[in-house]
N, C-alpha and C. Protein backbone atom coordinates (compact mmCIF):
# COMPACT_ATOMS: atom_id res chain seq x y z
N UNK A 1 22.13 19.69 37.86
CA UNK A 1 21.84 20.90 37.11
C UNK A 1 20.34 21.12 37.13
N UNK A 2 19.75 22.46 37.36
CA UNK A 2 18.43 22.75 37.33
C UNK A 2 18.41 23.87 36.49
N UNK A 3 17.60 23.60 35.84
CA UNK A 3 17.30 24.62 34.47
C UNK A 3 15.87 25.22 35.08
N UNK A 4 15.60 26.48 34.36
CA UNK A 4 14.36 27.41 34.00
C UNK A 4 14.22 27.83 32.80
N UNK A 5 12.72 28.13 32.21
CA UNK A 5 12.64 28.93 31.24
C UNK A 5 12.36 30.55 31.26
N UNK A 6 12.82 30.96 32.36
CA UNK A 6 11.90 31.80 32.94
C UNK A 6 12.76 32.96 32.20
N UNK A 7 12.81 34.51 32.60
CA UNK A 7 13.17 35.59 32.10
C UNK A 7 14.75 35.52 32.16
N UNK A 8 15.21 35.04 32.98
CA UNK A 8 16.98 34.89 33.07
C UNK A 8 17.53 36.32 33.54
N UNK A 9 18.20 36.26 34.30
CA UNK A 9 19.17 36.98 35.11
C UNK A 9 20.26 37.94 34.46
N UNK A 10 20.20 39.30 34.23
CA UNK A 10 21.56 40.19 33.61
C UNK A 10 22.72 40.16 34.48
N UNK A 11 23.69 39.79 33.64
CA UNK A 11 24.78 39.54 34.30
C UNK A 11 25.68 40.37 35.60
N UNK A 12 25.19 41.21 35.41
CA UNK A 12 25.60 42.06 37.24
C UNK A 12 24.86 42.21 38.53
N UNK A 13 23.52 40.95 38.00
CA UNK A 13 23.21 40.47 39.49
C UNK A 13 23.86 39.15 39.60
N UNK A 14 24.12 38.39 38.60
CA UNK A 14 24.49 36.74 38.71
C UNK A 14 24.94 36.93 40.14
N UNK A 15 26.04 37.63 40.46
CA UNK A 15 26.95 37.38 41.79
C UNK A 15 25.89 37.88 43.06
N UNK A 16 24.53 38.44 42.75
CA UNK A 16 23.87 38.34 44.74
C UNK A 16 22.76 37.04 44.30
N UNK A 17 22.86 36.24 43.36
CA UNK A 17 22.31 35.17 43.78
C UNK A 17 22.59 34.06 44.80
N UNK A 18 21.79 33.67 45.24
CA UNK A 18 21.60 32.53 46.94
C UNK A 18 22.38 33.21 47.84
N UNK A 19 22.10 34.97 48.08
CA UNK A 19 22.31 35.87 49.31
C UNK A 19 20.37 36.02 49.93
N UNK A 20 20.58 36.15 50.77
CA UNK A 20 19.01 36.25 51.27
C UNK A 20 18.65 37.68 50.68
N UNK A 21 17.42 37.38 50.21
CA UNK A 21 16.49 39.04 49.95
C UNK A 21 17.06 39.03 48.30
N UNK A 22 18.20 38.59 47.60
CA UNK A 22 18.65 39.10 46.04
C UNK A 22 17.51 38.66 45.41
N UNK A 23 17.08 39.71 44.17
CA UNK A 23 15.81 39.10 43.45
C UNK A 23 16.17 40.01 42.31
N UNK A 24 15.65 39.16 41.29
CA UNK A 24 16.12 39.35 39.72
C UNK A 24 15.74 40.66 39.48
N UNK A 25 14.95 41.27 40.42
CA UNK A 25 14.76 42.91 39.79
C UNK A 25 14.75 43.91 41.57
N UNK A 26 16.22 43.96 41.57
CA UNK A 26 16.41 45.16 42.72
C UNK A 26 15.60 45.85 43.04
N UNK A 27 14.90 46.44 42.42
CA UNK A 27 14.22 47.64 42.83
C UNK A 27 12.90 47.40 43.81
N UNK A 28 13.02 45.90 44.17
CA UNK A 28 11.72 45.47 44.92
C UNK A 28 10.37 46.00 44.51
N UNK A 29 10.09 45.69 43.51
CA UNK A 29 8.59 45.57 42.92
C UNK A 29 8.45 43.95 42.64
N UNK A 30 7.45 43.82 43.47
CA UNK A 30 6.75 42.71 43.80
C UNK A 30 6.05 42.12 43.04
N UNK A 31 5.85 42.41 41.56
CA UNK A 31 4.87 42.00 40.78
C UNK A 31 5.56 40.96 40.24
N UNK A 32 7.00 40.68 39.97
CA UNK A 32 7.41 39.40 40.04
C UNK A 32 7.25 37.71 40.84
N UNK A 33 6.91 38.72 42.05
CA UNK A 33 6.67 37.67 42.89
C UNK A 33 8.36 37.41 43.69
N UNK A 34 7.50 36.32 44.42
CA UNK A 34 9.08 36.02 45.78
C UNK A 34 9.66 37.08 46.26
N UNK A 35 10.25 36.87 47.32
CA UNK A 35 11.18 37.32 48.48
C UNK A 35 12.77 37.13 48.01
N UNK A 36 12.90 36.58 47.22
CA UNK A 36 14.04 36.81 46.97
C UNK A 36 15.30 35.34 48.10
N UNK A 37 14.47 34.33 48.83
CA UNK A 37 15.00 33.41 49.81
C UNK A 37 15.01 31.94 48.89
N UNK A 38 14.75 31.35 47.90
CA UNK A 38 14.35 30.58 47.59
C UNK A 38 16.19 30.32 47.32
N UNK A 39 16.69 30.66 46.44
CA UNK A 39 18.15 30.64 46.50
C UNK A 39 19.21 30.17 47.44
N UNK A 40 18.86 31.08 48.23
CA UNK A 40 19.76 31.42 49.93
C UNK A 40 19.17 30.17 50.44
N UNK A 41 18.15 29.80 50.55
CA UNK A 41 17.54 28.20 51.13
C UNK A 41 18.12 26.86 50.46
N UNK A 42 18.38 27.19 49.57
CA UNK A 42 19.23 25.99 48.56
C UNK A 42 20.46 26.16 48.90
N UNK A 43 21.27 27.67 48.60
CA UNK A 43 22.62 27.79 49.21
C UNK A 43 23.47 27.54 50.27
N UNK A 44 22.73 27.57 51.42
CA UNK A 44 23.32 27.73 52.78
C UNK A 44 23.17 26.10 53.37
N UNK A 45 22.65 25.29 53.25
CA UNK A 45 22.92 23.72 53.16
C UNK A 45 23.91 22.88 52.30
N UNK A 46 23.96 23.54 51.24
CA UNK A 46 24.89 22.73 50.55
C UNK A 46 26.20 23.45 50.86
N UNK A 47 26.62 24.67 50.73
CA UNK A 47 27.77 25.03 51.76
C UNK A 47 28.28 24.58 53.27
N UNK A 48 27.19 24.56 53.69
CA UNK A 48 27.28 24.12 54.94
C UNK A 48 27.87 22.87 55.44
N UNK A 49 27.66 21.58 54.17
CA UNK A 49 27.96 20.14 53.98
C UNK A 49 29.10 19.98 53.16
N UNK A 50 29.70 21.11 52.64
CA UNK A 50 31.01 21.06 51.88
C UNK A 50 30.90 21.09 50.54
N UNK A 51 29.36 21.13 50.03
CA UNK A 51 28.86 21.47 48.54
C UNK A 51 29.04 23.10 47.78
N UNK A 52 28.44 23.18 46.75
CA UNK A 52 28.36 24.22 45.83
C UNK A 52 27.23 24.53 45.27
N UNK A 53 27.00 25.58 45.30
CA UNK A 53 26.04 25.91 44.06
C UNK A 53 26.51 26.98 43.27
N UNK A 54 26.36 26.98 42.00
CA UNK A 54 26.70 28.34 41.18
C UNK A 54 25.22 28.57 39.87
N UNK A 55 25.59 29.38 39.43
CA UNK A 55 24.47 29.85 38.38
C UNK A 55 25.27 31.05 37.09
N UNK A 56 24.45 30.19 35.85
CA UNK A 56 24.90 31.02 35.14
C UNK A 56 23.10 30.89 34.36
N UNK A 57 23.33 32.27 33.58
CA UNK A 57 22.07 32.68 33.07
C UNK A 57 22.32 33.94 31.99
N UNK A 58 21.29 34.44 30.92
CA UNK A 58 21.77 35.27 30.20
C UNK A 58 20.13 35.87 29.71
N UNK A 59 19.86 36.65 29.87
CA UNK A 59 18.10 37.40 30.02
C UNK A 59 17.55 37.00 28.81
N UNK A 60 16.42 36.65 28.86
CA UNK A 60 15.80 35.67 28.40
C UNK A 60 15.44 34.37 27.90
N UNK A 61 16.38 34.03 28.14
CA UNK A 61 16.98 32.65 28.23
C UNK A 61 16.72 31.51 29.72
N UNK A 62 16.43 32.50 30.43
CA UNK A 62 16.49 31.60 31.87
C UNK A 62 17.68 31.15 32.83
N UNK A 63 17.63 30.45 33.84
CA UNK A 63 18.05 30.58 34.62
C UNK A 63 18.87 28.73 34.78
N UNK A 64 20.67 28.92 35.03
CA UNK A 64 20.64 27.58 35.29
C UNK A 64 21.26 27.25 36.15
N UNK A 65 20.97 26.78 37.38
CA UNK A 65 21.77 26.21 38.50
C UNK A 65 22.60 24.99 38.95
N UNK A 66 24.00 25.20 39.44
CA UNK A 66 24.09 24.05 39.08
C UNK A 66 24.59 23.53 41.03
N UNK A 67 24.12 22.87 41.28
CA UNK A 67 24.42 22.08 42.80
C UNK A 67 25.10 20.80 42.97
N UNK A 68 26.24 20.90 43.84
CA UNK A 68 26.97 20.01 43.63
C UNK A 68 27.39 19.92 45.84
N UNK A 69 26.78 18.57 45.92
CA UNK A 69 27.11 18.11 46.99
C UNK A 69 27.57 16.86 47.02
N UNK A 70 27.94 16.91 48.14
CA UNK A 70 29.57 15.51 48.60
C UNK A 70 28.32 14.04 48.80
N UNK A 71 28.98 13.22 48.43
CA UNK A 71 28.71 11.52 48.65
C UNK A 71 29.05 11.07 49.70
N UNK A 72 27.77 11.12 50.88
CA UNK A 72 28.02 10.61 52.35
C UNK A 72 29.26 9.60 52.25
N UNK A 73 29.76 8.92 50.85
CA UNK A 73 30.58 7.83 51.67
C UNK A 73 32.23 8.48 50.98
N UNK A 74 32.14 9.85 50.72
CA UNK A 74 33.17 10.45 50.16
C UNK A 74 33.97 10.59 51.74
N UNK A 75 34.77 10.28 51.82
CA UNK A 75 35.27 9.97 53.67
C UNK A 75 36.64 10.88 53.34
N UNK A 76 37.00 11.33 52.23
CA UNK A 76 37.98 11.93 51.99
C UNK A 76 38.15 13.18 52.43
N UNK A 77 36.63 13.73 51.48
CA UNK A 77 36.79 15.10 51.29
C UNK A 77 35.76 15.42 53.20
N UNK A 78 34.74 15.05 53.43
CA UNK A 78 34.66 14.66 54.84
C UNK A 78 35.40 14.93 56.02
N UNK A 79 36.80 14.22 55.63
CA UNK A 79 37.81 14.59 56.62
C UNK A 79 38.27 16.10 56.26
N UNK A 80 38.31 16.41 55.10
CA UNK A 80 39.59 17.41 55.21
C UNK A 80 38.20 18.58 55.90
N UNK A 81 37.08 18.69 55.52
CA UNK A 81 36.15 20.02 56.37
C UNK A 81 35.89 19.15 57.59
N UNK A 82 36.86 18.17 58.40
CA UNK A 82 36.74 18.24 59.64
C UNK A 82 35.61 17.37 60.24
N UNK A 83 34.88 16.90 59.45
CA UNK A 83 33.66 15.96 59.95
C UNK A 83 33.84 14.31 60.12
């Protein structure tokens, strides 16, 4: 689990988080800062290995992620995505 204190996410973007380019304020004003990849860079590895990430958050409150990847010696779940 990775926590923030930061401004937190309204609930009808939660779902384009860890898509490339999604950033807590659509309208692309930059004074937030980031590109909007920092997500999608965390996302697309741990999918990739048979993991998860999800996020829940509620505005002003911050932001909490939670990542969940497989145990190289998990030989179970391993087999069934074929590796």
């Amino acid at each position: 689990m990775l926590e923030d204190d930061g401004p937190g996410i309204v609930p009808e973007y939660l779902s384009t988080l860890g898509t490339a380019y999604a950033r807590r304020d659509p309208s692309g004003d930059r004074q937030a800062g980031g590109a909007g990849l920092g997500l999608a860079i965390v996302r697309a590895p741990a999918e990739a290995m048979g993991g998860s990430v999800s996020f829940r958050s509620e505005p002003g409150r911050g932001l909490h992620a939670h990542v969940f990847l497989l145990s190289a010696g998990d030989s179970s779940e391993w087999a069934r995505l074929g590796r």
